[in-house]
PDB file of N, CA and C in Angstrom:
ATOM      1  N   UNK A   1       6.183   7.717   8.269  1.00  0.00           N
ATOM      2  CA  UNK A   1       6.566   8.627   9.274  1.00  0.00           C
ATOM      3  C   UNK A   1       5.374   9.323   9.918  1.00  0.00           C
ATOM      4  N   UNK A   2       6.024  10.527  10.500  1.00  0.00           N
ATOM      5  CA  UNK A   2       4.739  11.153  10.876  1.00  0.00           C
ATOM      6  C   UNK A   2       4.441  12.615   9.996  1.00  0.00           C
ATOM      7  N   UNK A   3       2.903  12.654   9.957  1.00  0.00           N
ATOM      8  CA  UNK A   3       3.144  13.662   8.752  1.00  0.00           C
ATOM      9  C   UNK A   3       1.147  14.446   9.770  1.00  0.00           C
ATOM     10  N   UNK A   4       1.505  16.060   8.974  1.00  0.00           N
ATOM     11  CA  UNK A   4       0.054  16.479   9.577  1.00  0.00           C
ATOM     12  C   UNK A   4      -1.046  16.036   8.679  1.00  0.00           C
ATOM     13  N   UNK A   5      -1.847  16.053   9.365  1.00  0.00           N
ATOM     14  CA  UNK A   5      -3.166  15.496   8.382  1.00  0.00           C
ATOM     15  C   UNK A   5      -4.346  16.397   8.366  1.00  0.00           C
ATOM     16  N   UNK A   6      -4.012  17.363   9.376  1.00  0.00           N
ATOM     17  CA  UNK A   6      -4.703  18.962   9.530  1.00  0.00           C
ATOM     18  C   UNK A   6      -4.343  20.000   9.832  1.00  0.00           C
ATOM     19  N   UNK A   7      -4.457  21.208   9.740  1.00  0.00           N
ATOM     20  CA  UNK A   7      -3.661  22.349  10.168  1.00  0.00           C
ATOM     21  C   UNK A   7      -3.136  22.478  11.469  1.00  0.00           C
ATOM     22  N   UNK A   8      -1.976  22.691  11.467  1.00  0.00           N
ATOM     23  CA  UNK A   8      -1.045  23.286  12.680  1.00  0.00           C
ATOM     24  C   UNK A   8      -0.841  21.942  13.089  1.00  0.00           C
ATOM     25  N   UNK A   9      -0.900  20.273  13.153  1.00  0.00           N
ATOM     26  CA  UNK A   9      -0.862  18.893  13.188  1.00  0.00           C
ATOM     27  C   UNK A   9      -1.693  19.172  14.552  1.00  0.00           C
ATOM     28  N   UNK A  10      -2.983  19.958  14.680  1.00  0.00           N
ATOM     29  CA  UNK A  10      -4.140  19.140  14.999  1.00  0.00           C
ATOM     30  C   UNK A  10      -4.532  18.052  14.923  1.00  0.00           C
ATOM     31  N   UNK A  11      -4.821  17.665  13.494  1.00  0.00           N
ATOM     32  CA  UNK A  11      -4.657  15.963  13.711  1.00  0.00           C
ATOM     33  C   UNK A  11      -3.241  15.609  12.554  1.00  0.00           C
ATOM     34  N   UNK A  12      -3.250  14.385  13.016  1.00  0.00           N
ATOM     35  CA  UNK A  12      -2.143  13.513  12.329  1.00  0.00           C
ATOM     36  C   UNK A  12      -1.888  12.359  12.142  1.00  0.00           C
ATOM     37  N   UNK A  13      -0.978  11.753  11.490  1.00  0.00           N
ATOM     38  CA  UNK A  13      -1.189  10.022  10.763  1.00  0.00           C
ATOM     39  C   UNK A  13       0.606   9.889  11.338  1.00  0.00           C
ATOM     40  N   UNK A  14       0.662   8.194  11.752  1.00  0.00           N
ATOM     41  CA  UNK A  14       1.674   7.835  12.016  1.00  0.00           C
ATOM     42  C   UNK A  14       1.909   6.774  10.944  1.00  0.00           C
ATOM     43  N   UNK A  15       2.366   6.595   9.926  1.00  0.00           N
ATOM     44  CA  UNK A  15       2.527   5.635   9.185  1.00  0.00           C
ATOM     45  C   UNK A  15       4.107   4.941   9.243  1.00  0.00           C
ATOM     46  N   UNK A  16       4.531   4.379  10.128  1.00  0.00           N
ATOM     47  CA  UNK A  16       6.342   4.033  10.021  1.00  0.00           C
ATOM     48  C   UNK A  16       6.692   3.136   8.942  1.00  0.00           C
ATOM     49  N   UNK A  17       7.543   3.878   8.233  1.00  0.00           N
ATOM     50  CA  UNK A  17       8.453   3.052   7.246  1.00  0.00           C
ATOM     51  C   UNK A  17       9.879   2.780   7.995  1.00  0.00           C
ATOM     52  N   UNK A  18      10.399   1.709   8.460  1.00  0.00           N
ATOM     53  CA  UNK A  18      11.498   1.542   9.100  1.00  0.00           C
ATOM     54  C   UNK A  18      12.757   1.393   8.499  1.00  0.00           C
ATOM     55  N   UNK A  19      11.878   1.118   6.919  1.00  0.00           N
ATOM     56  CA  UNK A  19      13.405   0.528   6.197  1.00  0.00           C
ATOM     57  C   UNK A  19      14.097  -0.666   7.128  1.00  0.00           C
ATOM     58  N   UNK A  20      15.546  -0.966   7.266  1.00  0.00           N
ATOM     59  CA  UNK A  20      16.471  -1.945   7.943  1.00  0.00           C
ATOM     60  C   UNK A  20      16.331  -1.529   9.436  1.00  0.00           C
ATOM     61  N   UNK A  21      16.163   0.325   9.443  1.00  0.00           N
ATOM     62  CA  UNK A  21      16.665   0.326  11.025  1.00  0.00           C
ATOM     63  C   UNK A  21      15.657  -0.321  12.236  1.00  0.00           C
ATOM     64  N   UNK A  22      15.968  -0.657  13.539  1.00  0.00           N
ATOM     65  CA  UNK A  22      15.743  -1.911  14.394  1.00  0.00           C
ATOM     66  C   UNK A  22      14.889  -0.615  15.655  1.00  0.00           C
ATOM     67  N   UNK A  23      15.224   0.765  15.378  1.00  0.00           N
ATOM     68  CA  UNK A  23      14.501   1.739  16.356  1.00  0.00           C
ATOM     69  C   UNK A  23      14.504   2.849  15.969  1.00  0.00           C
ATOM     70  N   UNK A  24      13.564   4.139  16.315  1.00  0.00           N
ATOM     71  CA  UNK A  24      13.431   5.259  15.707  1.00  0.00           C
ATOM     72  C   UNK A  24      12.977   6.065  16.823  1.00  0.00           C
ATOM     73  N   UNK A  25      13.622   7.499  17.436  1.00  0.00           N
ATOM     74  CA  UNK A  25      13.004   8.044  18.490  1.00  0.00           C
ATOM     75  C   UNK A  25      13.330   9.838  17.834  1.00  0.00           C
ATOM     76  N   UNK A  26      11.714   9.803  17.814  1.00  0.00           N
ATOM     77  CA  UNK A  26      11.886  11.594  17.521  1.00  0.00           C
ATOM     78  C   UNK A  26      10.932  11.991  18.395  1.00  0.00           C
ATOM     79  N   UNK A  27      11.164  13.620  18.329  1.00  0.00           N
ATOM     80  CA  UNK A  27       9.968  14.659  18.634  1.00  0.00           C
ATOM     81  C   UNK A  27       9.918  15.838  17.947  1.00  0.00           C
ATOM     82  N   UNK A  28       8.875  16.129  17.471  1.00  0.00           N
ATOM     83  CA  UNK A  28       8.520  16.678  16.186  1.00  0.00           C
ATOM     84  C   UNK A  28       7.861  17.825  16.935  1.00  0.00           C
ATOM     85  N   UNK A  29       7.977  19.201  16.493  1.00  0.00           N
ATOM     86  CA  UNK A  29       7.487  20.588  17.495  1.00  0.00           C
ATOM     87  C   UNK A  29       6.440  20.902  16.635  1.00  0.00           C
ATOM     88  N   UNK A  30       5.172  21.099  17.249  1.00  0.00           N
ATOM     89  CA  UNK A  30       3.904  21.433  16.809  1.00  0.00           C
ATOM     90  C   UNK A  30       3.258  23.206  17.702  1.00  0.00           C
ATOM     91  N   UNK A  31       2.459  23.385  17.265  1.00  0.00           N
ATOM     92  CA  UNK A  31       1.895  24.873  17.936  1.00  0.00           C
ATOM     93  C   UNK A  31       1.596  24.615  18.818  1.00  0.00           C
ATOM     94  N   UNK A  32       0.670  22.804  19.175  1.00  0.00           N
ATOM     95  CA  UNK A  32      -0.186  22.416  19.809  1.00  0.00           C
ATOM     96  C   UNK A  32       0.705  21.974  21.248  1.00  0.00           C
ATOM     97  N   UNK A  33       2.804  21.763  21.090  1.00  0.00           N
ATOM     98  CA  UNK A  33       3.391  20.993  21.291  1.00  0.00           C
ATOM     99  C   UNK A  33       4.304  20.116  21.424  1.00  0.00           C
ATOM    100  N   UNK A  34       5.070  19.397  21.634  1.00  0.00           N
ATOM    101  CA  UNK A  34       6.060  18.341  20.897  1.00  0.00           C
ATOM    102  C   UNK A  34       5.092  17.075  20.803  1.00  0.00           C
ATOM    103  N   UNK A  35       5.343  16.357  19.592  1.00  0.00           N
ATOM    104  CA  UNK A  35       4.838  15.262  19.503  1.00  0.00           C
ATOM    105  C   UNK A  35       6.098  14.201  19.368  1.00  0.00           C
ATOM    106  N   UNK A  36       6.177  13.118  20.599  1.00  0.00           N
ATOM    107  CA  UNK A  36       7.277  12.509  20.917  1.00  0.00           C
ATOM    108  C   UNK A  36       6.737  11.391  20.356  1.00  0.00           C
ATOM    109  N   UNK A  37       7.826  10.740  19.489  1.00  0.00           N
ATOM    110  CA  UNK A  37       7.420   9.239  19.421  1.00  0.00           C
ATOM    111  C   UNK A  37       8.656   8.151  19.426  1.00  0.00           C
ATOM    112  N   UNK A  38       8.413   7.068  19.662  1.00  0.00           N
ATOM    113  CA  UNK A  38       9.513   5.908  19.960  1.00  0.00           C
ATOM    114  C   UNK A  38       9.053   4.889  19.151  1.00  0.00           C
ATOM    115  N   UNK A  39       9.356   4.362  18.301  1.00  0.00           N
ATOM    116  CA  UNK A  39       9.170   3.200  17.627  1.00  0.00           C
ATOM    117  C   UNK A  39      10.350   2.069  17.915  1.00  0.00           C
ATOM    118  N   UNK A  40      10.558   0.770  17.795  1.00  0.00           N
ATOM    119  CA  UNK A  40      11.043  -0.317  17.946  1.00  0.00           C
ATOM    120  C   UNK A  40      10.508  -1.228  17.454  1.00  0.00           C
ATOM    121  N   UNK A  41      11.769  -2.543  16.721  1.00  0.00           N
ATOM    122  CA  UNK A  41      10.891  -3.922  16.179  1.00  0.00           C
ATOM    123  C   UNK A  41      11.872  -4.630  16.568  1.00  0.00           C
ATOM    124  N   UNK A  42      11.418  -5.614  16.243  1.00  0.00           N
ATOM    125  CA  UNK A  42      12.458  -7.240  16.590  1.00  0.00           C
ATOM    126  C   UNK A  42      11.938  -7.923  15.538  1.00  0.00           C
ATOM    127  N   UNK A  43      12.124  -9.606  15.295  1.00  0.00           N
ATOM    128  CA  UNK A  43      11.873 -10.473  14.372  1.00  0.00           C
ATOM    129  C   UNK A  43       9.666 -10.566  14.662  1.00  0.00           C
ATOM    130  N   UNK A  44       9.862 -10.442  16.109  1.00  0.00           N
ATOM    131  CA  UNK A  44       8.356 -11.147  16.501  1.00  0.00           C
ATOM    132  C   UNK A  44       7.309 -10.214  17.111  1.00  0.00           C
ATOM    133  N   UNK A  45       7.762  -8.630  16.909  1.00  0.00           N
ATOM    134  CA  UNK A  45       7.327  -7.773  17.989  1.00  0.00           C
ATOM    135  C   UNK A  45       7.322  -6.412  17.186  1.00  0.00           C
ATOM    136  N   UNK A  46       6.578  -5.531  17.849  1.00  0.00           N
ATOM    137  CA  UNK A  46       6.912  -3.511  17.294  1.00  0.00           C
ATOM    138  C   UNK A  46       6.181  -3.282  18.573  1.00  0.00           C
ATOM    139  N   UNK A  47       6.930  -1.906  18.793  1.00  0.00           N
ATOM    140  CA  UNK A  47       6.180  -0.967  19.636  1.00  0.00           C
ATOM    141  C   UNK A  47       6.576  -0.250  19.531  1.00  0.00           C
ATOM    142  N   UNK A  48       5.232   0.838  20.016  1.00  0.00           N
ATOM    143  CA  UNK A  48       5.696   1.918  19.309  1.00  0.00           C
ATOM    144  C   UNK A  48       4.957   2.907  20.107  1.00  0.00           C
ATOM    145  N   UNK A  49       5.833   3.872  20.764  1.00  0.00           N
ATOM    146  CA  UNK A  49       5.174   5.044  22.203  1.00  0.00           C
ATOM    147  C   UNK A  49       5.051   6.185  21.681  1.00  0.00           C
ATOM    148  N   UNK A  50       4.186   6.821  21.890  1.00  0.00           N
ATOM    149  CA  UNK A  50       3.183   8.113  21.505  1.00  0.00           C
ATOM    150  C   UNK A  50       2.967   9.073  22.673  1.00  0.00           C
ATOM    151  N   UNK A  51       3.514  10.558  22.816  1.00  0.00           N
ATOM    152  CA  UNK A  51       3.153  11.569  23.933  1.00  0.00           C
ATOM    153  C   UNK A  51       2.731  12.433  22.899  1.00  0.00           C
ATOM    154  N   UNK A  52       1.292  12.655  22.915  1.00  0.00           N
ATOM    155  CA  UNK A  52       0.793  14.127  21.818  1.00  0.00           C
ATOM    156  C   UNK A  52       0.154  14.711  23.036  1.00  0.00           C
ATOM    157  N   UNK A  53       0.385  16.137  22.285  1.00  0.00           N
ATOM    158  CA  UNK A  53      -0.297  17.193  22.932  1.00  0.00           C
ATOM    159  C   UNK A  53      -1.926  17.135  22.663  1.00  0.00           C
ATOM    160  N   UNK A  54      -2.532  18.343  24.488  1.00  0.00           N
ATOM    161  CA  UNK A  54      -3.626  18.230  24.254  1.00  0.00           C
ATOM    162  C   UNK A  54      -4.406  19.043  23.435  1.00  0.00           C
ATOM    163  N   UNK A  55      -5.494  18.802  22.427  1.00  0.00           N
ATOM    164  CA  UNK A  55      -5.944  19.619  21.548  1.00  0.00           C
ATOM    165  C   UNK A  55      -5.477  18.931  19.702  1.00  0.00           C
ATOM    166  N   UNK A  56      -4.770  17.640  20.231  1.00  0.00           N
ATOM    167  CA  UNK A  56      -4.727  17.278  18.756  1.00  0.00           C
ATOM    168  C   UNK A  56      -5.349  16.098  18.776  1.00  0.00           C
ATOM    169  N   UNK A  57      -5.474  15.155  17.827  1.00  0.00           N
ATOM    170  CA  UNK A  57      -6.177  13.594  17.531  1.00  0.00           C
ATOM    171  C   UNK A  57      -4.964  13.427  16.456  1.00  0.00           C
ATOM    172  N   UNK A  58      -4.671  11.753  16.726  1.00  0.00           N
ATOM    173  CA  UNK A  58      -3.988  11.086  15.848  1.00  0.00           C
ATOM    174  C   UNK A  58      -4.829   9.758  15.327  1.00  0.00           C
ATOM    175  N   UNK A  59      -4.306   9.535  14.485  1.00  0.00           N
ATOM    176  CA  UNK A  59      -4.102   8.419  13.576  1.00  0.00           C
ATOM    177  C   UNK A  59      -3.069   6.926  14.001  1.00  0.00           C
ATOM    178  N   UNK A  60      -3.018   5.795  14.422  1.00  0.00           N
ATOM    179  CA  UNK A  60      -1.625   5.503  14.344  1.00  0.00           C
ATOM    180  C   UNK A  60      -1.763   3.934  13.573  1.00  0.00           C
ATOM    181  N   UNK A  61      -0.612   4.057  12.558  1.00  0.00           N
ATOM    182  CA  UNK A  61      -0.957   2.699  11.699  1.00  0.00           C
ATOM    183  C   UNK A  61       0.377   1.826  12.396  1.00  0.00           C
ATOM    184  N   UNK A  62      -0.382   0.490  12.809  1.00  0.00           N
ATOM    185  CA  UNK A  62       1.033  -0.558  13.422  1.00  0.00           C
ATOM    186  C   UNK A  62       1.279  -2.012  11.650  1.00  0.00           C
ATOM    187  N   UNK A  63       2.311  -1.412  11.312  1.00  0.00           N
ATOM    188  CA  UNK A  63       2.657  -2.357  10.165  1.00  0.00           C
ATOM    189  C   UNK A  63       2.485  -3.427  10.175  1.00  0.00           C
ATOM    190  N   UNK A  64       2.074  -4.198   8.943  1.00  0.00           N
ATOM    191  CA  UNK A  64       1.917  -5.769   8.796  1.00  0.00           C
ATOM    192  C   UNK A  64       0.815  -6.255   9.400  1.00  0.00           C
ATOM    193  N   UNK A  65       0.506  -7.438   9.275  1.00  0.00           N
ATOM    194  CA  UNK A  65      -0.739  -7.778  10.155  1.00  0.00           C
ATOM    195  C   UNK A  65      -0.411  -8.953  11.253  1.00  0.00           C
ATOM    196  N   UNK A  66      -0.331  -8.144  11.912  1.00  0.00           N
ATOM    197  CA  UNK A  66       0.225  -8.698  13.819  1.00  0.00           C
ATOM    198  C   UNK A  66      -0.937  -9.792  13.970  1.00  0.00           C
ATOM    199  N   UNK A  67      -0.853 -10.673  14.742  1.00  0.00           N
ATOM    200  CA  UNK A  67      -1.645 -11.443  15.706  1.00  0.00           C
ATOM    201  C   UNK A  67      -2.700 -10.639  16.773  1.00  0.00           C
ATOM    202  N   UNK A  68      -1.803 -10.115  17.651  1.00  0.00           N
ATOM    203  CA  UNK A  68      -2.226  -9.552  18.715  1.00  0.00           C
ATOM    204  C   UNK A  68      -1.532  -7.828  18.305  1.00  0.00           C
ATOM    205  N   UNK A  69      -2.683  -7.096  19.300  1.00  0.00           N
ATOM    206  CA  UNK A  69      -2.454  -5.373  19.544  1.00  0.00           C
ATOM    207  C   UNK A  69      -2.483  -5.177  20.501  1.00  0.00           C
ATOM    208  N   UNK A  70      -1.891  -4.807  21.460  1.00  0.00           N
ATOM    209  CA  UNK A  70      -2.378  -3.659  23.191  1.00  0.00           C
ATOM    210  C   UNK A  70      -1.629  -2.484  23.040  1.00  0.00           C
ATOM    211  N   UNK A  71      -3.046  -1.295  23.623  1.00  0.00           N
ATOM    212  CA  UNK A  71      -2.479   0.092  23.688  1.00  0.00           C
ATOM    213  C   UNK A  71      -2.665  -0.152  25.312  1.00  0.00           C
ATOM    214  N   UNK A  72      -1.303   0.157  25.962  1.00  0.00           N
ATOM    215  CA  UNK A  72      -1.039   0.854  27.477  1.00  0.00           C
ATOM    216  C   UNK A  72      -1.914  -0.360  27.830  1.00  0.00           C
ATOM    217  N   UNK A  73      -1.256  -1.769  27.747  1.00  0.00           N
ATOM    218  CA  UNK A  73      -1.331  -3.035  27.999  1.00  0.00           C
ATOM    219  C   UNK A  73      -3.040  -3.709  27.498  1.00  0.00           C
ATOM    220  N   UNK A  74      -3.659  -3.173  27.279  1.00  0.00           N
ATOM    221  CA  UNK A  74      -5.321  -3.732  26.846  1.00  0.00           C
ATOM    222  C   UNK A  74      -5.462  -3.980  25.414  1.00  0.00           C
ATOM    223  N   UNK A  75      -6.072  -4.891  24.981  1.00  0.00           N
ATOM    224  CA  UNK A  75      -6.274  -5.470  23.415  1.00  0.00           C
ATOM    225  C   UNK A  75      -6.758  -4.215  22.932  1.00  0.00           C
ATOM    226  N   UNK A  76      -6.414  -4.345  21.883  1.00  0.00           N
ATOM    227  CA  UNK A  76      -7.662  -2.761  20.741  1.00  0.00           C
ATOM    228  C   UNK A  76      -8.422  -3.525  19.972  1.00  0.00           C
ATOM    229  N   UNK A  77      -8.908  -3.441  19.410  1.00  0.00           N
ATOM    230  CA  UNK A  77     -10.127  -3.312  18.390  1.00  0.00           C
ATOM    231  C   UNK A  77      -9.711  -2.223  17.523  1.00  0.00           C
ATOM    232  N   UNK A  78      -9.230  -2.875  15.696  1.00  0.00           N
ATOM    233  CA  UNK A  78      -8.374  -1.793  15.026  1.00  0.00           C
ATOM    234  C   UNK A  78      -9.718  -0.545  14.771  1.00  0.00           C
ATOM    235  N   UNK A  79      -9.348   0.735  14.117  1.00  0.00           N
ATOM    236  CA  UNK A  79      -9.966   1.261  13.384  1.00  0.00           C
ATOM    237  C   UNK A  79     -10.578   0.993  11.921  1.00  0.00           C
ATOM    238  N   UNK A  80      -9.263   0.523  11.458  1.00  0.00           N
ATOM    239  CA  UNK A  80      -9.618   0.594  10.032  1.00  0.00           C
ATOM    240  C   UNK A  80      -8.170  -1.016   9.698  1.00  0.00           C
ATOM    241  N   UNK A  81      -7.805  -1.190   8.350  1.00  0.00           N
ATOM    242  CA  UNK A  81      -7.053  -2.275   8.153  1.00  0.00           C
ATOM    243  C   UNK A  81      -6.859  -2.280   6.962  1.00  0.00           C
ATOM    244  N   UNK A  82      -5.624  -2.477   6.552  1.00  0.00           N
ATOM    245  CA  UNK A  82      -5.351  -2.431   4.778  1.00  0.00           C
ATOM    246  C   UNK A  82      -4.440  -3.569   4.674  1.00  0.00           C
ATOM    247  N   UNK A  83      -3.599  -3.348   3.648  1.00  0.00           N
ATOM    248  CA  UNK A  83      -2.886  -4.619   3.407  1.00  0.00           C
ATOM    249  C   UNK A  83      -1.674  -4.129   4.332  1.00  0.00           C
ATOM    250  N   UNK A  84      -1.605  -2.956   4.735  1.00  0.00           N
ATOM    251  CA  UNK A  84      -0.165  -2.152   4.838  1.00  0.00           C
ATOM    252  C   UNK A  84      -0.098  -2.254   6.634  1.00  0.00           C
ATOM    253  N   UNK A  85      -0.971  -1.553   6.944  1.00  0.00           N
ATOM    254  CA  UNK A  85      -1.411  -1.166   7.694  1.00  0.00           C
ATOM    255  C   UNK A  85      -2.408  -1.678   8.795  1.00  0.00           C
ATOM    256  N   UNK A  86      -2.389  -1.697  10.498  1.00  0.00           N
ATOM    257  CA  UNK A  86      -3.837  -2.145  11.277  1.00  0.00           C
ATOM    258  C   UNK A  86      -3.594  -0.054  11.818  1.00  0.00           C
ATOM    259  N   UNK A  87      -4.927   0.594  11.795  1.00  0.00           N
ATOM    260  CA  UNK A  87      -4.667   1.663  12.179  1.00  0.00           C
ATOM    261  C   UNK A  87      -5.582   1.952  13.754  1.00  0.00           C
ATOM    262  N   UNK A  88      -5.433   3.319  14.617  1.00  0.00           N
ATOM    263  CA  UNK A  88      -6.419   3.679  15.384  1.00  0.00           C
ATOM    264  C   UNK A  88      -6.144   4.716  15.538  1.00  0.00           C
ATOM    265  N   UNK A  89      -7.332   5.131  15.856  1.00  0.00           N
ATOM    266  CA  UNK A  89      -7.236   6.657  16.844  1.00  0.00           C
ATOM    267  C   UNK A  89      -6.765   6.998  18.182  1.00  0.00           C
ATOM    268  N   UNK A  90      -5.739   7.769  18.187  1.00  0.00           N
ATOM    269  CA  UNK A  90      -5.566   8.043  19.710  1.00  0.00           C
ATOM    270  C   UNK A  90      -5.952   9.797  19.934  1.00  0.00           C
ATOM    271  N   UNK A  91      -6.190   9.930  21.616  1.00  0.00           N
ATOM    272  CA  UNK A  91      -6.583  11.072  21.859  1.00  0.00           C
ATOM    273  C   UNK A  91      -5.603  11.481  22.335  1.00  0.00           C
ATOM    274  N   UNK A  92      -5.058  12.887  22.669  1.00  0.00           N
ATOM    275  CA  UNK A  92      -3.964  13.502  23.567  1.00  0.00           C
ATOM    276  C   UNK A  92      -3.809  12.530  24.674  1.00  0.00           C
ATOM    277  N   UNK A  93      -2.183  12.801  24.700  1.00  0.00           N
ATOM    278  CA  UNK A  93      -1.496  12.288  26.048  1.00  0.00           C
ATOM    279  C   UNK A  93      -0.427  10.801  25.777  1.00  0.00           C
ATOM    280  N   UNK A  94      -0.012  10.097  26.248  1.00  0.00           N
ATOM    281  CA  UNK A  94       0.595   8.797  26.765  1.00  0.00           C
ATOM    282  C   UNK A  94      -0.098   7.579  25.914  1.00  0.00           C
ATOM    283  N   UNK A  95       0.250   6.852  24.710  1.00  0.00           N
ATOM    284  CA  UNK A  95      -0.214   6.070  23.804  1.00  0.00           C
ATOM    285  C   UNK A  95       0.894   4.799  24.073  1.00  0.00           C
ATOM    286  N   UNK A  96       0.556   3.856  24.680  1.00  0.00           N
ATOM    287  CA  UNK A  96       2.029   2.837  24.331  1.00  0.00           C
ATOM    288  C   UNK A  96       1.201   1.674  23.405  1.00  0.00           C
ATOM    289  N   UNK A  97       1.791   1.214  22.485  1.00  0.00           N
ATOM    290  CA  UNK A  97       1.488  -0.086  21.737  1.00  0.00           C
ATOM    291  C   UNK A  97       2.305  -0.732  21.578  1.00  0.00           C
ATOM    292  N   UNK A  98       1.937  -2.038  21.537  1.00  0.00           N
ATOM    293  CA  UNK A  98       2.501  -3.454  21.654  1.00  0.00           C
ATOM    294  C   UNK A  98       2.123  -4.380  20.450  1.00  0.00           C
ATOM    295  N   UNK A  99       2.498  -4.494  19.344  1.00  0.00           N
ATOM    296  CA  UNK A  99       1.981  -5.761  18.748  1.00  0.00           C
ATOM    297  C   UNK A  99       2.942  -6.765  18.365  1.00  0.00           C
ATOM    298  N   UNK A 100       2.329  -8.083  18.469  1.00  0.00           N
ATOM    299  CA  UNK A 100       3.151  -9.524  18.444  1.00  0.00           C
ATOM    300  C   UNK A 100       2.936 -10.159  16.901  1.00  0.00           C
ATOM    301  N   UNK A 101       3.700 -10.431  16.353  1.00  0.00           N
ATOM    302  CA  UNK A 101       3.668 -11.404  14.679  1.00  0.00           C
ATOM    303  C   UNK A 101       3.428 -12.546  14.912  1.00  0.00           C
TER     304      UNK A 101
END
């Protein structure tokens, strides 16, 4: 889920556990904000949309290890990579990601 990773969720980590369900749309109220997010999967696909406020930094981990990544249509280059997890940093504002299995 989403959880703070610094005071007042200045910064923060998106880690989605989906369990069965197929979509997930919250917004979570911060000092800094609402932090809106949209997640979605299919058999071959996730995405997953990000509006943070300005004055925070996130984290965002896209599950499994996809083929391909685009944030707001352009390839990424991950941050970091686990077995769980491909992660990055985003800055305030409009985050869309796309990844393909």
């Amino acid at each position: 889920g989403l959880e703070p990773t610094g005071v007042a969720y200045e910064t923060f980590q998106i880690l989605p556990q989906m369990g069965s369900l197929k979509s997930i749309d919250m917004v979570t109220p911060s000092p800094k904000g609402a932090i809106k997010l949209s997640l979605r999967r299919s058999a071959h696909a996730f995405d997953l949309d990000l509006t943070s406020p300005n004055g925070t930094q996130g984290v965002v981990g896209i599950p499994g290890n996809p083929k391909r990544i685009t944030m707001n249509g352009r390839a990424q280059i991950p941050t970091d990579r686990d077995e769980n997890y491909t992660t990055f940093k985003v800055d305030p504002g409009e985050s869309k990601f796309h990844a393909e299995y």
